[in-house]
Protein backbone atom coordinates (compact mmCIF):
# COMPACT_ATOMS: atom_id res chain seq x y z
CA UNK A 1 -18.23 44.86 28.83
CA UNK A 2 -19.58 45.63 32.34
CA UNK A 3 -18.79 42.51 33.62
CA UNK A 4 -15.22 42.59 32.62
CA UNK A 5 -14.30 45.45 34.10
CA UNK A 6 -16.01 44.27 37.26
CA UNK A 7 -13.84 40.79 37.04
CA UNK A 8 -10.86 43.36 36.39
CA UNK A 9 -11.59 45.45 39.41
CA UNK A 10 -12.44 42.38 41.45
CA UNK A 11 -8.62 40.82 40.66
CA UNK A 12 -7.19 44.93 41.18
CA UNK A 13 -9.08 44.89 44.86
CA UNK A 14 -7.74 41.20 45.45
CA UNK A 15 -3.97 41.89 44.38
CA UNK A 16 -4.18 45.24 46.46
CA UNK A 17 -5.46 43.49 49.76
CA UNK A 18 -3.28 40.69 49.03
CA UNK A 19 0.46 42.59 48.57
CA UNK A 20 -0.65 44.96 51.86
CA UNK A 21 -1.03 41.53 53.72
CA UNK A 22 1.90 39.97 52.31
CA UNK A 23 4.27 42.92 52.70
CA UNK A 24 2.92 43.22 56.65
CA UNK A 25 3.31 39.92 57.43
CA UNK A 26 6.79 39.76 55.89
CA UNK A 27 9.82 39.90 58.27
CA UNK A 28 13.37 39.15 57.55
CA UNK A 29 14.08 40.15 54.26
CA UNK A 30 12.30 39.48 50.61
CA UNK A 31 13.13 36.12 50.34
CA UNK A 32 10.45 34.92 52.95
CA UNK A 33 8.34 36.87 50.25
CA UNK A 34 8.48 34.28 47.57
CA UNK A 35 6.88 31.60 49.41
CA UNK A 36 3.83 33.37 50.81
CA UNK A 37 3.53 34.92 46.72
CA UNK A 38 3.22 31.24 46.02
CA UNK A 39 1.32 30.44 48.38
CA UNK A 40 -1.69 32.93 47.77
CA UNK A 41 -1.03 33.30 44.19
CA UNK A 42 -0.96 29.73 43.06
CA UNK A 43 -2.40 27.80 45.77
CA UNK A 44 -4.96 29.92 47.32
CA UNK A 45 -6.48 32.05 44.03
CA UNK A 46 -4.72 29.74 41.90
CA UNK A 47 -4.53 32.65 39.28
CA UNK A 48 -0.76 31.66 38.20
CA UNK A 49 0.73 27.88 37.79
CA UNK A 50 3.81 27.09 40.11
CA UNK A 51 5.94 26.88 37.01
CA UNK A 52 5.32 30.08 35.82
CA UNK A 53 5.02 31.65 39.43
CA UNK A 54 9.14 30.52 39.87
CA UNK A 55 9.94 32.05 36.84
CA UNK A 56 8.46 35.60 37.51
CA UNK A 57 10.25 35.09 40.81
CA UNK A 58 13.39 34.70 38.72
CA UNK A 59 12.58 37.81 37.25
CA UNK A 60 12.45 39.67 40.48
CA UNK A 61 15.17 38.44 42.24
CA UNK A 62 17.63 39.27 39.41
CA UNK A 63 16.33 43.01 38.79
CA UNK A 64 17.49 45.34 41.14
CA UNK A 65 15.50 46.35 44.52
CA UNK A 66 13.87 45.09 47.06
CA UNK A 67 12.61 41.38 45.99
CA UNK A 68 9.36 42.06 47.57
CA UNK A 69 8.47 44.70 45.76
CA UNK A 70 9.61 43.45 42.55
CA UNK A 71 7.43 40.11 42.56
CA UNK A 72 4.55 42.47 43.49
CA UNK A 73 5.45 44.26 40.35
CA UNK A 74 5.96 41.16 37.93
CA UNK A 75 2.67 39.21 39.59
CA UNK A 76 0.71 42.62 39.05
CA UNK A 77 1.74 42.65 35.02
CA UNK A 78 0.72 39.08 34.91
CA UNK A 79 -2.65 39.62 36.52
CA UNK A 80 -3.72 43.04 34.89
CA UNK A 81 -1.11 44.82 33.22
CA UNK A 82 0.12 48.19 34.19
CA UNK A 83 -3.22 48.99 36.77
CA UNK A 84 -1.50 45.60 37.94
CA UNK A 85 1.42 46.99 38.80
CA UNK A 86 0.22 50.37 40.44
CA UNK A 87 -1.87 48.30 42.79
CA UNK A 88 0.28 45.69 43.70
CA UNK A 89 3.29 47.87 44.47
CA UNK A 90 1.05 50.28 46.20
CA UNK A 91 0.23 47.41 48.54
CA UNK A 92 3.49 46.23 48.90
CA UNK A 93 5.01 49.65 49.96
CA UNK A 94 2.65 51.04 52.43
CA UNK A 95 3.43 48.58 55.05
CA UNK A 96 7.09 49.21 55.59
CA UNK A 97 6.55 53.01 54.56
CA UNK A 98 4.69 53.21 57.80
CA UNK A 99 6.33 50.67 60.33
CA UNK A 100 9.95 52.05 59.18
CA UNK A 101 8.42 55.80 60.04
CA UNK A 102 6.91 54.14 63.19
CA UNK A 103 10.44 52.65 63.93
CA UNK A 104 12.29 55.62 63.20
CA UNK A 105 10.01 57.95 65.51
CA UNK A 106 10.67 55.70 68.36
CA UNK A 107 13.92 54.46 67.74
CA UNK A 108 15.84 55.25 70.66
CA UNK A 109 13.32 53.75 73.12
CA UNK A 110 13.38 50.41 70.51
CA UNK A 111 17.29 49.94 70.42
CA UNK A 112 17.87 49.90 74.01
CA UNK A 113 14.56 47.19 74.99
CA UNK A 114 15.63 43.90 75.86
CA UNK A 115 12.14 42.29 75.01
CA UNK A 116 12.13 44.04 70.97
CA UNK A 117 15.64 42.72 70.68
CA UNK A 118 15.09 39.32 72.12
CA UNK A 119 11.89 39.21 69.70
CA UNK A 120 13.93 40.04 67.17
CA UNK A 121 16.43 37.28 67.34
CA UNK A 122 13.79 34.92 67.60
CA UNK A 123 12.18 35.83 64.20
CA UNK A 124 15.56 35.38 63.04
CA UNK A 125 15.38 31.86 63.44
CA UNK A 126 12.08 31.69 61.96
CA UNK A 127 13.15 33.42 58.68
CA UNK A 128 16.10 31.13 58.18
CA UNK A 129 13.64 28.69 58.13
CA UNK A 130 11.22 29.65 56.10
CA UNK A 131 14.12 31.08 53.62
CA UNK A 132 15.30 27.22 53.86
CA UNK A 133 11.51 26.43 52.58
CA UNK A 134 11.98 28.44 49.79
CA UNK A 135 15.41 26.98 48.38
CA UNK A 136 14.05 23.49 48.93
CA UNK A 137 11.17 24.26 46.91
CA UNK A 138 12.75 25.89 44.21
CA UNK A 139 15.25 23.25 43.87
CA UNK A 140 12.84 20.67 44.09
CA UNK A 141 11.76 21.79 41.21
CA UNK A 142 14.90 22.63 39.42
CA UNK A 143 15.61 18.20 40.08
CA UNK A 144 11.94 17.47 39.31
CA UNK A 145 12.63 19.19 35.60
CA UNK A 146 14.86 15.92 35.24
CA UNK A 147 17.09 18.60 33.09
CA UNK A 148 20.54 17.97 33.97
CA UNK A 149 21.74 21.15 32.55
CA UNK A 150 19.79 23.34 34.70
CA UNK A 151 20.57 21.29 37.55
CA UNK A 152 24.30 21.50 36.48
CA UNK A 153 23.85 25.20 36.66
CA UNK A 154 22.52 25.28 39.58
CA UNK A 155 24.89 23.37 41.27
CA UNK A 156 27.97 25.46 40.17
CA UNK A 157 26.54 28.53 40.46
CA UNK A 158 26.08 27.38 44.33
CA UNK A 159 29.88 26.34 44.51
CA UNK A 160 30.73 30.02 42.99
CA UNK A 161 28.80 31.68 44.97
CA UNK A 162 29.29 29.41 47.98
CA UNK A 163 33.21 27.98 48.36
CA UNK A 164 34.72 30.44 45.73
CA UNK A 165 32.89 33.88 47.33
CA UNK A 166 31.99 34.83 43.21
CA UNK A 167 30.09 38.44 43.39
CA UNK A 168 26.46 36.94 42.58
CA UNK A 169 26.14 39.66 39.88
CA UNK A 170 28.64 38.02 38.10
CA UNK A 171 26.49 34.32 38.46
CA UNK A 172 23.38 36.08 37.33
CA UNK A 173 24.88 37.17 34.44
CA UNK A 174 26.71 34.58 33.24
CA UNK A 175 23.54 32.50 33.78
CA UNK A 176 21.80 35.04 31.51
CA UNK A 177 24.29 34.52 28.86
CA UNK A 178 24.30 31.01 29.44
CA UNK A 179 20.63 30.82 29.05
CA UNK A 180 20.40 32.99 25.87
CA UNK A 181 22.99 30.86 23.87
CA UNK A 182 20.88 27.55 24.84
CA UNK A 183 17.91 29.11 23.77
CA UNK A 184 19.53 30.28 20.43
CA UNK A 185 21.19 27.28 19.83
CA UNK A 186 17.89 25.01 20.68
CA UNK A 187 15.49 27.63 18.70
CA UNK A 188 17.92 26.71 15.65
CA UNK A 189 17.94 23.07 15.95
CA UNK A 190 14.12 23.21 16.13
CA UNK A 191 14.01 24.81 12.30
């Protein structure tokens, strides 16, 4: 008994320290988030498969808020339940809670410096990029599936969203229905 709570308190310390270095280190928006989650959940502590890793990324890009806080939230269930989710948001917030107060104490001497917004436009470029890494991976995966349904999906919901300007909500959703009535109609054909 003493030893499990010491493993659980060991994986609470590690998903703390890990979300408070992920959320500091990430600039440009909560996509750049998914591919350092993947990064030091499945291929540094290797606590969570890539496969399953995408899909709780799934689940926090299509609830509302801020993405990175909501794949600290869906990791933290997956890793230790509700103490899970305490610690890993906890982490995640603190960082911007304190630069963003930082930021807005010294705001007027920041949006007048022509070194903080050169600096800025140059991480711009860098999180494009590493936003790039993350759609490449994802739909790397998507293709490596071999199922031509999904990829079907995901190439129309790209055109929607893309050449017809279709309010993502509305993709999301219709994905979600989309998804349910395969899974009924699959579950079905199974019994």
């Amino acid at each position: 008994m003493e030893e499990k709570s010491k493993d659980k308190g060991y994986i609470l310390r590690k998903l703390f320290f890990a979300c408070l270095y992920l959320s500091t280190f990430t600039f440009g928006g909560g996509y750049v988030i998914v591919t350092l989650l993947k990064e030091k959940f499945v291929d540094h502590y290797h606590w969570i498969d890539e496969e399953e890793m995408l899909d709780l990324v799934a689940i926090a890009q299509s609830s509302p808020g801020a993405i990175a806080v909501n794949g600290a939230i869906v990791v933290g269930y997956k890793l230790a339940g509700i103490p899970g989710v305490l610690v890993s948001t906890l982490g995640a917030i603190i960082p911007p809670m304190v630069i963003l107060s930082l930021i807005s104490v010294f705001y007027n001497a920041f949006c007048s410096n022509y070194y903080i917004a050169a600096l800025l436009k140059g991480m711009t470029a860098g999180v494009g990029a590493v936003i790039m890494s993350v759609v490449y991976d994802m739909g790397k995966n998507v293709v490596k599936s071999k199922d031509w349904i999904n990829i079907l999906i995901m190439a129309v919901s790209f055109c929607c969203s893309y050449f017809l300007n279709i309010n993502i909500i509305f993709i999301i959703l219709a994905t979600i229905v989309f998804g349910i009535v395969r899974t009924v109609i699959k579950e079905r054909k199974e019994k």
